[in-house]
Protein backbone atom coordinates (compact mmCIF):
# COMPACT_ATOMS: atom_id res chain seq x y z
CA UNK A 1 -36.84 2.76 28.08
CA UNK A 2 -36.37 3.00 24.23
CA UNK A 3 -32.52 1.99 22.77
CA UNK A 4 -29.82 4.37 23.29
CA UNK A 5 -27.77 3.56 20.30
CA UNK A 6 -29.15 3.39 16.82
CA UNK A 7 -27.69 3.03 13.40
CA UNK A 8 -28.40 4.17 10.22
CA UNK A 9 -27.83 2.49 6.97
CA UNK A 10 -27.35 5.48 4.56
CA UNK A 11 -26.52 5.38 0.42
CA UNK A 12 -25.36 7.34 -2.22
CA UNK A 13 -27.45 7.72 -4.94
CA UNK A 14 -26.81 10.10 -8.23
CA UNK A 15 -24.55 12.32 -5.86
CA UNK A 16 -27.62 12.44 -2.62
CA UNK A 17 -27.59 10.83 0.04
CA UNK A 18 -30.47 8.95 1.42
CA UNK A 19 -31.24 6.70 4.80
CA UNK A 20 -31.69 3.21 3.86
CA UNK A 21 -32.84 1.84 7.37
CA UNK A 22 -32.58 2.56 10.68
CA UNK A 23 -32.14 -0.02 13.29
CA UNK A 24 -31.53 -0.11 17.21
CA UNK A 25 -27.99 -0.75 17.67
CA UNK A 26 -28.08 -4.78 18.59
CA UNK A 27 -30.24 -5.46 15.51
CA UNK A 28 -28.13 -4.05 13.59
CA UNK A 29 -25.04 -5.59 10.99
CA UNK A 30 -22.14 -3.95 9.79
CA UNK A 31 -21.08 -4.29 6.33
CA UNK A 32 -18.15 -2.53 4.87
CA UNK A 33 -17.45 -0.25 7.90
CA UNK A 34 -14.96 0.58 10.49
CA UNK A 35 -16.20 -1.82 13.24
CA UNK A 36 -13.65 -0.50 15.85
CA UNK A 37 -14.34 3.13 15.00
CA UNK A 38 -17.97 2.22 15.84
CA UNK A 39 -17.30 0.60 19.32
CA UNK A 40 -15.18 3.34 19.97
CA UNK A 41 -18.00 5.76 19.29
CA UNK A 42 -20.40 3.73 21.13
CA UNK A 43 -18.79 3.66 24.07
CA UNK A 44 -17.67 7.54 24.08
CA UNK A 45 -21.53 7.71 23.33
CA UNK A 46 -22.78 5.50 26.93
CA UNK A 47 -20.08 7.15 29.12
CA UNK A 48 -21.71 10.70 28.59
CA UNK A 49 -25.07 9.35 28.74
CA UNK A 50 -24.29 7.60 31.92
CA UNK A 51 -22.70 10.67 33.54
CA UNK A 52 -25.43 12.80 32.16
CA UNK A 53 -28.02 10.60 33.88
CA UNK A 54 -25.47 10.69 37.12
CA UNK A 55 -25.32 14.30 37.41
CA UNK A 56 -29.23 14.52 37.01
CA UNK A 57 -29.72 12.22 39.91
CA UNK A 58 -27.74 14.05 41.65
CA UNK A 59 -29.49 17.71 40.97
CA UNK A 60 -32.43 16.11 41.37
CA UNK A 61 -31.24 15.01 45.14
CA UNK A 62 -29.69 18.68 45.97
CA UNK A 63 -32.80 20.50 44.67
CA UNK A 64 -35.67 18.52 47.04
């Protein structure tokens, strides 16, 4: 299964913005950011995905 959570590393450059790199979220290090912001994200992030992957179970169950 391919990594949930990624991150992108994204600049400012004469007034654009660009994407820098893009790593899956364990690889990945934070410089000046909001760390707690992020892990508050994250996890707001896994809960749907979890409950989203719940409810299709359980669809998947009632329909057969």
């Amino acid at each position: 299964m391919p990594p949930i959570v990624w991150v992108l590393d994204v600049i400012e450059y004469r007034k654009k913005y660009y994407v820098l790199e893009c790593n899956i979220f364990n690889a990945s290090n934070y410089y000046d950011c909001d760390r707690n912001s992020i892990v508050l994200a994250v996890e707001k992030a896994l809960r749907g995905f979890i409950i989203f992957a719940e409810l299709n179970r359980f669809y998947k169950k009632v329909k057969n």
